[in-house]
C-alpha atoms as a PDB file:
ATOM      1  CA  UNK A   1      86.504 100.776 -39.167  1.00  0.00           C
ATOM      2  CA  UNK A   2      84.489 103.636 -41.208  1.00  0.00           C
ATOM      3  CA  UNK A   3      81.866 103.212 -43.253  1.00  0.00           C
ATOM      4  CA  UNK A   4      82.212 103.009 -46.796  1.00  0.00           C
ATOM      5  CA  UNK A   5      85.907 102.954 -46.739  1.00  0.00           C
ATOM      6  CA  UNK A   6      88.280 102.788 -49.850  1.00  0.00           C
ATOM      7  CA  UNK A   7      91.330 101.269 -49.552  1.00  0.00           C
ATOM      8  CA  UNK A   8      93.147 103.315 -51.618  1.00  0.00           C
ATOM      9  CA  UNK A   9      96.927 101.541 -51.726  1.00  0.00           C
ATOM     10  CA  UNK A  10      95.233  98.349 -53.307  1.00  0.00           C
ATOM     11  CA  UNK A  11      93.204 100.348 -55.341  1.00  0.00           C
ATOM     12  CA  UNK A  12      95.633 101.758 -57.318  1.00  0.00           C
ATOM     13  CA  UNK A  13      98.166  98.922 -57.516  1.00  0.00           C
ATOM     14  CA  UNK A  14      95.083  97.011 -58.933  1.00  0.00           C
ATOM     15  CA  UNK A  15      93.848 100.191 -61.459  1.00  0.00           C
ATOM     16  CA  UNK A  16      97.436  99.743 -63.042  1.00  0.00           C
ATOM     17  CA  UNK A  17      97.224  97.310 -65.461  1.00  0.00           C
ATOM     18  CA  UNK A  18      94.227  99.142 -66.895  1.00  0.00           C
ATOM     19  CA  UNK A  19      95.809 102.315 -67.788  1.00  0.00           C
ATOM     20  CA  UNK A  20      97.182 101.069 -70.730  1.00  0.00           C
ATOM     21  CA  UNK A  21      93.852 101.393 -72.312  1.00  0.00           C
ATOM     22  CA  UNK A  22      91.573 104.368 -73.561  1.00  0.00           C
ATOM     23  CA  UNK A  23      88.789 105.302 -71.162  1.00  0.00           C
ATOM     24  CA  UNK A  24      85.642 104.586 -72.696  1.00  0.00           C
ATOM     25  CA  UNK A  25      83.055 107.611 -73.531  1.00  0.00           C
ATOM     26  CA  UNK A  26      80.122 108.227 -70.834  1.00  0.00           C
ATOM     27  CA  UNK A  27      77.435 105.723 -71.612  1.00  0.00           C
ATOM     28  CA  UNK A  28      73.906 107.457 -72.688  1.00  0.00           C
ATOM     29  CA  UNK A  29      71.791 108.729 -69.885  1.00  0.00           C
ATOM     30  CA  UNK A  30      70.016 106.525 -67.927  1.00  0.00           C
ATOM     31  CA  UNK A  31      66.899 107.638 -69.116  1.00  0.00           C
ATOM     32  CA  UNK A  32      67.881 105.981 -72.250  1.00  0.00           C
ATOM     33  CA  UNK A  33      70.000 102.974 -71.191  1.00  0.00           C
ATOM     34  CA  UNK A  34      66.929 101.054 -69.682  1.00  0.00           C
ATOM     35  CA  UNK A  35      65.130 100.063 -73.153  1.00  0.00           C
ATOM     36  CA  UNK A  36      68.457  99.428 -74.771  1.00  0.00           C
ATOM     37  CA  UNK A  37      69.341  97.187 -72.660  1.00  0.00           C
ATOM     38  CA  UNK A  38      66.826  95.602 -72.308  1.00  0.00           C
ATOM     39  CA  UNK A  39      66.280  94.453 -75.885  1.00  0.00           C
ATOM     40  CA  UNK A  40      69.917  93.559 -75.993  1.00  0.00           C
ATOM     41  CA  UNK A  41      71.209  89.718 -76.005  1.00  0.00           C
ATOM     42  CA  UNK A  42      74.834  89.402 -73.706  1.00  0.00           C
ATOM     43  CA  UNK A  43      76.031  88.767 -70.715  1.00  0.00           C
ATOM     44  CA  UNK A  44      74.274  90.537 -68.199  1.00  0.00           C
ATOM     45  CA  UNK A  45      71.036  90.809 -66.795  1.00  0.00           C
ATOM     46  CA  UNK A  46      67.962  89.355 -69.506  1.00  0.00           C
ATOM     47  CA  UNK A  47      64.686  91.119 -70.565  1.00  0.00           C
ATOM     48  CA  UNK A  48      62.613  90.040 -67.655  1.00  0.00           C
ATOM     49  CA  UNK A  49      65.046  91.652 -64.939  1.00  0.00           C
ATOM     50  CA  UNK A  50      65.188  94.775 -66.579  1.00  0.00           C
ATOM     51  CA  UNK A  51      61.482  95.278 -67.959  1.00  0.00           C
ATOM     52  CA  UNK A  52      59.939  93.894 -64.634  1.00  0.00           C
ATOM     53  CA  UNK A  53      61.948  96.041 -62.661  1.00  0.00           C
ATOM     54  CA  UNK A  54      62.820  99.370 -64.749  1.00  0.00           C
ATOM     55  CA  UNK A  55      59.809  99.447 -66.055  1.00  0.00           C
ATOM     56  CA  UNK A  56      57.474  99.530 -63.147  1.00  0.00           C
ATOM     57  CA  UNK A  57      56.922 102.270 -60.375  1.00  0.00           C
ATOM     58  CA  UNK A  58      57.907 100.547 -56.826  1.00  0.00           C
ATOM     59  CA  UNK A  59      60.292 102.229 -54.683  1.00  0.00           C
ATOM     60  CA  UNK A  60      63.166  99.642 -55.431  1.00  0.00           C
ATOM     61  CA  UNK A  61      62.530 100.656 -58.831  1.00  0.00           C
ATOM     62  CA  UNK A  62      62.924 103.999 -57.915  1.00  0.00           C
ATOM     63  CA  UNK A  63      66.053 103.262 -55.457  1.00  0.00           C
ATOM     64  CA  UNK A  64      67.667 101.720 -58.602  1.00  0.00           C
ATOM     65  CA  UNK A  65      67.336 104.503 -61.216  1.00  0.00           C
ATOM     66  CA  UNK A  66      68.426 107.497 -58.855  1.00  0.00           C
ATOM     67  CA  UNK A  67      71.802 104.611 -57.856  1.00  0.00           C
ATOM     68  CA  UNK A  68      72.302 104.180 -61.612  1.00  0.00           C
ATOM     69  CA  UNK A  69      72.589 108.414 -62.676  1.00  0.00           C
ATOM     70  CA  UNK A  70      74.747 108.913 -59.696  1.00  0.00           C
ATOM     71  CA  UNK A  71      77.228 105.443 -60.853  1.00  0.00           C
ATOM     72  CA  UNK A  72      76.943 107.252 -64.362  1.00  0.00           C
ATOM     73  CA  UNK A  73      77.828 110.750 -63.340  1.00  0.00           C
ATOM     74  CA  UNK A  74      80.546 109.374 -60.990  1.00  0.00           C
ATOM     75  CA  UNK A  75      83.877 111.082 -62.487  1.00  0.00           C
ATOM     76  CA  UNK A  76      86.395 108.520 -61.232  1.00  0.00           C
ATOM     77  CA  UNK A  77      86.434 105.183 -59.177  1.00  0.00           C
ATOM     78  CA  UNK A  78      87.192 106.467 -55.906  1.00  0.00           C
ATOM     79  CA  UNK A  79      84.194 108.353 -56.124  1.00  0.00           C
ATOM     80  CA  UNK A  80      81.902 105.289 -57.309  1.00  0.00           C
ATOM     81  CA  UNK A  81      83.118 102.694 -54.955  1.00  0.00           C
ATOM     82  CA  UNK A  82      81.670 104.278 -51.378  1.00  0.00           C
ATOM     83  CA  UNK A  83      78.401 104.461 -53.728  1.00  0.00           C
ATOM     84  CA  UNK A  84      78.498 100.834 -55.044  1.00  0.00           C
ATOM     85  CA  UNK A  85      78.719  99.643 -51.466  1.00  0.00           C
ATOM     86  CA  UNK A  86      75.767 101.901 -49.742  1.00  0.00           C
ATOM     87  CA  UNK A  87      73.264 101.073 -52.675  1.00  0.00           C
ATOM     88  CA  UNK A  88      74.236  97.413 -52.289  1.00  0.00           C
ATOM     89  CA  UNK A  89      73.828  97.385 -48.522  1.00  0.00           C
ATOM     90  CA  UNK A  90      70.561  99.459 -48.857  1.00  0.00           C
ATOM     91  CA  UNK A  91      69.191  97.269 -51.682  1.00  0.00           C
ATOM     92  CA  UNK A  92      70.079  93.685 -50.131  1.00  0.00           C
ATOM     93  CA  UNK A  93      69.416  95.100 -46.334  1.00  0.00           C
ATOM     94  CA  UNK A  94      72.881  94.186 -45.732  1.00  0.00           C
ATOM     95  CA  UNK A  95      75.138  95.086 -42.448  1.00  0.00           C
ATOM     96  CA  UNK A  96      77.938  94.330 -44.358  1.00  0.00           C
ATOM     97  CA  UNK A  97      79.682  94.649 -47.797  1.00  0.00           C
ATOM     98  CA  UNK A  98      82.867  94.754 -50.293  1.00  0.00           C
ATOM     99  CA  UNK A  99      84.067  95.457 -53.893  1.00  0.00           C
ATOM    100  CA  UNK A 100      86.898  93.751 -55.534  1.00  0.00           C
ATOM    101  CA  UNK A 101      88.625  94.169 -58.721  1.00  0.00           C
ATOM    102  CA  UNK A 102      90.466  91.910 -60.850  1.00  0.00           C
ATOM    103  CA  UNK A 103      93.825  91.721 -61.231  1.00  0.00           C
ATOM    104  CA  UNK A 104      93.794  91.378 -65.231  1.00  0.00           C
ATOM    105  CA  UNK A 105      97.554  90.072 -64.313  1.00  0.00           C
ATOM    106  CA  UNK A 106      96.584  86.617 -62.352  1.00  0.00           C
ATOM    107  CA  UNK A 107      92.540  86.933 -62.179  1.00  0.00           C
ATOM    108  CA  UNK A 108      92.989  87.133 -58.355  1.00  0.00           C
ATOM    109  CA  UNK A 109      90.548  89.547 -56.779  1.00  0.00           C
ATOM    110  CA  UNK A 110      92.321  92.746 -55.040  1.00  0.00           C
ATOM    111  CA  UNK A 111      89.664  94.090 -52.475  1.00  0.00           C
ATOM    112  CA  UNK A 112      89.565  97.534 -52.998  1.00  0.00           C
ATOM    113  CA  UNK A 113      86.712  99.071 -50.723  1.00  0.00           C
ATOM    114  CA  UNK A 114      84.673  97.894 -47.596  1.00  0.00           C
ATOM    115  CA  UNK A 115      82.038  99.016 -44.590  1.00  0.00           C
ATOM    116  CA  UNK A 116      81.533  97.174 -41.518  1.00  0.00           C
ATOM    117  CA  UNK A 117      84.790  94.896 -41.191  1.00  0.00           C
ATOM    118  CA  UNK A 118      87.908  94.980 -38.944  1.00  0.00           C
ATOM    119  CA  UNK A 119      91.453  94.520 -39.952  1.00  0.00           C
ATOM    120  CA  UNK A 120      91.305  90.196 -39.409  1.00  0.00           C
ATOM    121  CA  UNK A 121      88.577  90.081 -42.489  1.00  0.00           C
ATOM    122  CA  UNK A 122      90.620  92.509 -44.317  1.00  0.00           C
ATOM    123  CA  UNK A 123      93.790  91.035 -44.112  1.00  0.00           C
ATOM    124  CA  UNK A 124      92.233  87.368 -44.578  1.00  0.00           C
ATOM    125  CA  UNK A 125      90.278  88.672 -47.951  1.00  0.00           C
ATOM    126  CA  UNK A 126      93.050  91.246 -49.212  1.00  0.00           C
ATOM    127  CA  UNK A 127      93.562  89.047 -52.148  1.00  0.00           C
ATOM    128  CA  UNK A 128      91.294  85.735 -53.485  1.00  0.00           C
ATOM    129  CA  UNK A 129      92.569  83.422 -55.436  1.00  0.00           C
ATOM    130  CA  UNK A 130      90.520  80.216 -55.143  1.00  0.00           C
ATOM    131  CA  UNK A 131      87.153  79.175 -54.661  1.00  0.00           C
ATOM    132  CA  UNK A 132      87.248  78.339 -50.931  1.00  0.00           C
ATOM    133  CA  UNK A 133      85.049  81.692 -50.790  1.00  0.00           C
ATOM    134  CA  UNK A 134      81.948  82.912 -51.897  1.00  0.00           C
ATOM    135  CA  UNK A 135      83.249  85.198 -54.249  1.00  0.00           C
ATOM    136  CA  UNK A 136      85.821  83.001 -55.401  1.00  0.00           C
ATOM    137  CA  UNK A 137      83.193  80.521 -56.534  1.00  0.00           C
ATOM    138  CA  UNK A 138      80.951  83.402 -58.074  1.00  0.00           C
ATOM    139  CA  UNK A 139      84.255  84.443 -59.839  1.00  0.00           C
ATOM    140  CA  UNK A 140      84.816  80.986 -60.946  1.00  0.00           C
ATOM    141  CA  UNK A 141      81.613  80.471 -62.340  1.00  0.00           C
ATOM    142  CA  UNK A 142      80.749  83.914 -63.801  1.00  0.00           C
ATOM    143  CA  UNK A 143      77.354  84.198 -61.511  1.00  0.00           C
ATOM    144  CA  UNK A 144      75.763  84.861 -58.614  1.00  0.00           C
ATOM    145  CA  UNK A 145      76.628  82.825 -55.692  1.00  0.00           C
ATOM    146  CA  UNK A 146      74.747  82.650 -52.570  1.00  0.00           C
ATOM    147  CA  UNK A 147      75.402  80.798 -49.307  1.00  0.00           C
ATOM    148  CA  UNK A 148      72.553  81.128 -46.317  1.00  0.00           C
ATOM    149  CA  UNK A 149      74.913  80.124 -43.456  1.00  0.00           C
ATOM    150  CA  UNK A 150      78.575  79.910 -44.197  1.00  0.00           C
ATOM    151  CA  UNK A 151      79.141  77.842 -41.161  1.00  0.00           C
ATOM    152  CA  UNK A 152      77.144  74.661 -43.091  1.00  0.00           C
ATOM    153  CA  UNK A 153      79.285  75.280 -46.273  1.00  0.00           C
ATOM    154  CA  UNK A 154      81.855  72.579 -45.903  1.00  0.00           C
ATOM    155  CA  UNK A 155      84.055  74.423 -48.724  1.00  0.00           C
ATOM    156  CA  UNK A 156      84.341  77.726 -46.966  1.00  0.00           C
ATOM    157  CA  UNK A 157      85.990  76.056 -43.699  1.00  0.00           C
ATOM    158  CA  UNK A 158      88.984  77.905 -44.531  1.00  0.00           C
ATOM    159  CA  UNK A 159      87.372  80.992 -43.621  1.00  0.00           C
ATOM    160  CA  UNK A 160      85.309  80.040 -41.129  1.00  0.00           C
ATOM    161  CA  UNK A 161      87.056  81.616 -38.289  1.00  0.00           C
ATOM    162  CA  UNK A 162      87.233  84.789 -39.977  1.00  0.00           C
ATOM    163  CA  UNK A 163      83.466  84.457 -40.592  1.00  0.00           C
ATOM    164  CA  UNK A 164      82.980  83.861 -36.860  1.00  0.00           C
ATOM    165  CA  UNK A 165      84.641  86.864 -35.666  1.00  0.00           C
ATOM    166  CA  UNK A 166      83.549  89.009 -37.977  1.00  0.00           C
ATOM    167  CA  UNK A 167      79.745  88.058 -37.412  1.00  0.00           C
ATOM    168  CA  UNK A 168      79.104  86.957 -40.317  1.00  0.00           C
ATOM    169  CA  UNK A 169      76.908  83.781 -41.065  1.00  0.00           C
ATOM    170  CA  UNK A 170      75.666  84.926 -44.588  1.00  0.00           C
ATOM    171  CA  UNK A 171      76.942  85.942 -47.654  1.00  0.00           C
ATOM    172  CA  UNK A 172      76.173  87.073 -51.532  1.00  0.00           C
ATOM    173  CA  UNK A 173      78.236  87.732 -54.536  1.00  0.00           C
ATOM    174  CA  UNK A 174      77.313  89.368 -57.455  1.00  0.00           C
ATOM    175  CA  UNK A 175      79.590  89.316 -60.369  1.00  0.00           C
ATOM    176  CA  UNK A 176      80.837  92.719 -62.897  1.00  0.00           C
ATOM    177  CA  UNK A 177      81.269  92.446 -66.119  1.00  0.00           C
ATOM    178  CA  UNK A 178      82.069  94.447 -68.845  1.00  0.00           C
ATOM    179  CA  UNK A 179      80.074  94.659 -72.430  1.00  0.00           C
ATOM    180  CA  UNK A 180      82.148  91.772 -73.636  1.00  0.00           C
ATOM    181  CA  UNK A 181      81.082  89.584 -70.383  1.00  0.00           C
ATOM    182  CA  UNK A 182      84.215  89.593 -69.440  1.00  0.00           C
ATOM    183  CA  UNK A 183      84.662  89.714 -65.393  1.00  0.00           C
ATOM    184  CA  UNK A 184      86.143  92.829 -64.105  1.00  0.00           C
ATOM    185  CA  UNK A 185      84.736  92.810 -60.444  1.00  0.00           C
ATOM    186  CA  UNK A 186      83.062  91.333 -57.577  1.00  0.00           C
ATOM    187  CA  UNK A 187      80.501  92.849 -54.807  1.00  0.00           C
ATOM    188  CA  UNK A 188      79.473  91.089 -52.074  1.00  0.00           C
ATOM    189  CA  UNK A 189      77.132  91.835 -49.359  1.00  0.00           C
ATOM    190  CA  UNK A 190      76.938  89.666 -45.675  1.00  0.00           C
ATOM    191  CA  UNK A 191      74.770  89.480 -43.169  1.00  0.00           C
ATOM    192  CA  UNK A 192      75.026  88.364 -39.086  1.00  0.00           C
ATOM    193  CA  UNK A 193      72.434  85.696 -39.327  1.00  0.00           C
ATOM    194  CA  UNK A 194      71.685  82.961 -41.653  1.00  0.00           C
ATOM    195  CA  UNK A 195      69.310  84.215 -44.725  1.00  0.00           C
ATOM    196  CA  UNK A 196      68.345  83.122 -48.065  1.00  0.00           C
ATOM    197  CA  UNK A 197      67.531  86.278 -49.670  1.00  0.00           C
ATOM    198  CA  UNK A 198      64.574  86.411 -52.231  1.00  0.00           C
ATOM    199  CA  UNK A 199      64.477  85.985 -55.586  1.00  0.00           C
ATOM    200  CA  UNK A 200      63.581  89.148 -56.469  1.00  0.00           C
ATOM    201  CA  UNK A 201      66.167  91.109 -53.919  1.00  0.00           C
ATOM    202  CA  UNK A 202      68.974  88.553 -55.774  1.00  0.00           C
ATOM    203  CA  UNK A 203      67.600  89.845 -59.191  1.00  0.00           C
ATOM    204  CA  UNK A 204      67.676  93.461 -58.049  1.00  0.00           C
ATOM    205  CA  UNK A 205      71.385  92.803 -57.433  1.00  0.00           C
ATOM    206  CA  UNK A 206      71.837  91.553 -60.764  1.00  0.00           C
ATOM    207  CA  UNK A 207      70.365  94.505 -62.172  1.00  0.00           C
ATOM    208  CA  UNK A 208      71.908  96.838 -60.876  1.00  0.00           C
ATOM    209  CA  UNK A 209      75.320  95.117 -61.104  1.00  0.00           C
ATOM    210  CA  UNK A 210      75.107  95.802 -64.485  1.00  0.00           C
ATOM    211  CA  UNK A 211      75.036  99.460 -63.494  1.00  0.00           C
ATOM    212  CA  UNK A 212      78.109  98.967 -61.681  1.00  0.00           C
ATOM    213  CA  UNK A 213      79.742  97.419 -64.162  1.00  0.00           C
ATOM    214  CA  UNK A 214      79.101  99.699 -66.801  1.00  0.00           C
ATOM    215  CA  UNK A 215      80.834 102.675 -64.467  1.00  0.00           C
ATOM    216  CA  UNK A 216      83.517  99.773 -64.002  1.00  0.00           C
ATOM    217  CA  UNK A 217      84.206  99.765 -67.625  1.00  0.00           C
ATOM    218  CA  UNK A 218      84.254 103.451 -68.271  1.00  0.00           C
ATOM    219  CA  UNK A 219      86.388 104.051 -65.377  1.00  0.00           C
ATOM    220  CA  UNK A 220      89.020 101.777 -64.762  1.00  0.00           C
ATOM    221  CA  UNK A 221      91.277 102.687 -67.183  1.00  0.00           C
ATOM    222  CA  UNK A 222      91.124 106.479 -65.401  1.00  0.00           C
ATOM    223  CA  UNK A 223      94.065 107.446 -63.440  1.00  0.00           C
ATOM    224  CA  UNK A 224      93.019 108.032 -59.707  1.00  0.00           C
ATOM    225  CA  UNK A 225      92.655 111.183 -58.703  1.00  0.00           C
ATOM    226  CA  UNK A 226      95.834 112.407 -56.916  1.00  0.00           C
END
């Protein structure tokens, strides 16, 4: 299975719906977007996650300003999606990772790109629609969830074959949403061992999920390219 694949078929079946509405204008430069947001109240990530990272000169800071101009110069989704799921990998040290979209139809989640997994965790994730997954519970509750070892989560025993044979024992999922907070996508990163990942690598994925779902907003209503 490549790296950083897009799976293009659900990708546009899920894009549909969104069509019907105006893309939205490119968002200011990033240069500019950091002190905006920050002193803005919403959904999203707060003040502290944005000042204490944007703000300050460590290479994650670094890592997350260079990921945020290329998600705003990203013309169309198909471009942005193979770049959501390398900075996400890179950022959490992750070996694995996916993006899903809603379906504004049902509010399942359509998994639209992936690296690192074979066709059993594709087929087995294609579509969520409850919370017996990680993302289905971060979906459900409109944050982050986190699991350390997926194989002590009594609610994920559904999956827990999958999880076993696709080598993966941990698992994160970080919410998108649009200005308006409402949830438009999912990414998720996993890992072959159990790990609790830090505070501060979680709030790094919060921050620069709002990134993501910024180039989420502005592009989803863009016809793929053909």
């Amino acid at each position: 299975m490549s790296r950083s694949q897009n799976l293009m078929e659900p990708l546009r079946y899920v894009t549909a719906p969104y069509q019907d509405f105006a893309p939205r204008p490119p968002s200011r430069p990033v240069e500019w977007i950091e002190p905006a947001v920050a002193s803005r109240a919403g959904p999203g990530p707060g003040p502290v996650d944005l000042i204490g990272l944007t703000l300050d000169h460590s290479p994650v800071a670094g890592s997350l300003r260079a990921a945020a101009t290329a998600l705003h110069e990203a013309p169309h989704l198909a471009y942005a999606l193979p770049l959501i799921l390398e900075d996400t990998m890179t950022l959490m040290a992750a070996e694995f990772a996916n993006v899903q979209i809603v379906d504004p139809r049902d509010g399942s989640l359509v998994l639209v790109a992936q690296s690192g997994f074979g066709p059993g965790f594709l087929e087995d994730f294609a579509v969520v629609r409850d919370d017996h997954s990680v993302c289905g519970q971060a979906a459900g509750s409109g944050a982050q969830a986190v699991v350390a070892d997926v194989r002590a989560e009594p609610a994920l025993e559904p999956h827990w074959g999958t999880f076993r044979a696709a080598g993966v024992r941990a698992v994160q999922s970080t919410p998108l949403v649009d200005e308006q907070g409402k949830l438009i996508g999912m990414i998720s990163t996993h890992s072959p061992w159990p790990r609790e990942p830090s505070e501060r690598d979680l709030q790094v994925m919060r921050l620069y999920s709002h990134f993501a779902g910024e180039a989420f907003a502005r592009l989803l209503p863009r016809s793929l390219p053909t």
